[in-house]
Protein backbone atom coordinates (compact mmCIF):
# COMPACT_ATOMS: atom_id res chain seq x y z
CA UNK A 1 -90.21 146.86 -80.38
CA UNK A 2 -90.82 143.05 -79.03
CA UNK A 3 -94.27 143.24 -80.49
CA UNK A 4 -93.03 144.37 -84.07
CA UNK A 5 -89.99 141.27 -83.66
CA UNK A 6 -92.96 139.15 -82.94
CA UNK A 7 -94.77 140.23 -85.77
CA UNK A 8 -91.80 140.32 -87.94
CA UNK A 9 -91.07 136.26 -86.79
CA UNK A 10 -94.41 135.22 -87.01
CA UNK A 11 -94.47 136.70 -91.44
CA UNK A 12 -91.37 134.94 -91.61
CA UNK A 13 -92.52 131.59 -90.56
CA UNK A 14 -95.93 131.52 -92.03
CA UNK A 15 -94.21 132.92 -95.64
CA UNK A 16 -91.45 130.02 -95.01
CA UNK A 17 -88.88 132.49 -95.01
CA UNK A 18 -87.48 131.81 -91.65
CA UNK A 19 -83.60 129.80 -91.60
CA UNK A 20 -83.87 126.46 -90.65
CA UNK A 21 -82.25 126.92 -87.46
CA UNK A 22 -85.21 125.78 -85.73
CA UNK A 23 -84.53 122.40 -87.08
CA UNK A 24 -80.48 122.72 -86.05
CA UNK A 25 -80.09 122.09 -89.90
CA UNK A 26 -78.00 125.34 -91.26
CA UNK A 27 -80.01 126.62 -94.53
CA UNK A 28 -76.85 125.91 -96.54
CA UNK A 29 -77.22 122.30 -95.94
CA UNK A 30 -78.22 120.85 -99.32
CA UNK A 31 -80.76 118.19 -98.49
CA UNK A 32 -84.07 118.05 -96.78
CA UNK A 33 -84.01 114.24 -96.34
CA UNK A 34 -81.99 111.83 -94.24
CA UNK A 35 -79.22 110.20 -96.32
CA UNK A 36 -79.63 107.01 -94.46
CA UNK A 37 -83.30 106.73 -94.09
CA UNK A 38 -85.19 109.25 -95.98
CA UNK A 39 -87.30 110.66 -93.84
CA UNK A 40 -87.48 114.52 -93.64
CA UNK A 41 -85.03 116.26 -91.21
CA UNK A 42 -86.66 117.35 -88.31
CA UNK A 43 -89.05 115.07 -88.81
CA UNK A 44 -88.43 113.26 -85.81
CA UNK A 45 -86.78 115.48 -83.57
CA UNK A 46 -83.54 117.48 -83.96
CA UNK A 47 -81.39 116.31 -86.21
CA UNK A 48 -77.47 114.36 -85.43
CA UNK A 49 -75.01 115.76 -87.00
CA UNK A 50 -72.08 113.69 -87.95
CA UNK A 51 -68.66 114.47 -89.61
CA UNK A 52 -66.82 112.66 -91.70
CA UNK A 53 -63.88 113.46 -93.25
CA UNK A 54 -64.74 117.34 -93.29
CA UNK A 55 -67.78 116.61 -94.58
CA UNK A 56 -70.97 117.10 -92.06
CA UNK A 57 -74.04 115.21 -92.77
CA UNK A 58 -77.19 115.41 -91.06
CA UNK A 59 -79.10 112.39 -90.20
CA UNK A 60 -82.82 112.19 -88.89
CA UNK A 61 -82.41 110.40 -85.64
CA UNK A 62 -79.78 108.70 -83.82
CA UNK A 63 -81.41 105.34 -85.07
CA UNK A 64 -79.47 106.35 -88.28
CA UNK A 65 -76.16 106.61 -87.16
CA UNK A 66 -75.69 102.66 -86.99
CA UNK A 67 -75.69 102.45 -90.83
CA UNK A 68 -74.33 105.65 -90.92
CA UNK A 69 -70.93 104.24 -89.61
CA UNK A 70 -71.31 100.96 -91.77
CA UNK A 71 -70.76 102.85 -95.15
CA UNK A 72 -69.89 106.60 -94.21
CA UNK A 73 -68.42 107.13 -97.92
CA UNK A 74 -71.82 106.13 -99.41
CA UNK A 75 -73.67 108.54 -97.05
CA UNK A 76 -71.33 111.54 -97.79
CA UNK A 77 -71.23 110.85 -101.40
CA UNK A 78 -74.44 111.98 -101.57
CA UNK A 79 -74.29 114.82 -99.54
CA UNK A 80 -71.37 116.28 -102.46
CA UNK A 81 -73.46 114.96 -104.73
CA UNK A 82 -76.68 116.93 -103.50
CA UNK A 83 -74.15 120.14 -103.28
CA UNK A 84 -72.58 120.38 -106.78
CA UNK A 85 -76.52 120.35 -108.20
């Protein structure tokens, strides 16, 4: 049974099938990029997730959160922007 999970995992992942829960970014989340810096999620370790407002947005590293907090509306604009497309 392990061995066939193991098997089954390993497809997954090499097919790019698997959720992105490996990242901590749900697969529902509409962007692949930092809305602050644009540098791929996971790209430099997990992901921060932030709220705002209802709204959560993922940002690449905690580096990003600064500017995050400077314009919050600008960053979650295009978050509901990415999600009506």
């Amino acid at each position: 049974m392990k061995l066939t999970l193991a098997l089954l995992s390993s497809l997954l992942l090499s097919a790019g099938l698997a959720s992105a829960t490996d990242t901590g970014v749900p697969t529902t989340y509409p962007l692949k990029k930092c809305v602050v810096s644009d540098e791929e999620l996971g790209g430099m370790g997990k992901p921060v997730k932030v709220t705002h407002e209802g709204t959560d947005v993922y940002l690449c590293c905690k580096s990003c959160l600064k500017d995050f907090n400077k314009d919050p509306v600008k960053f979650v604009a295009k978050v509901k922007a990415a999600e009506k497309k």
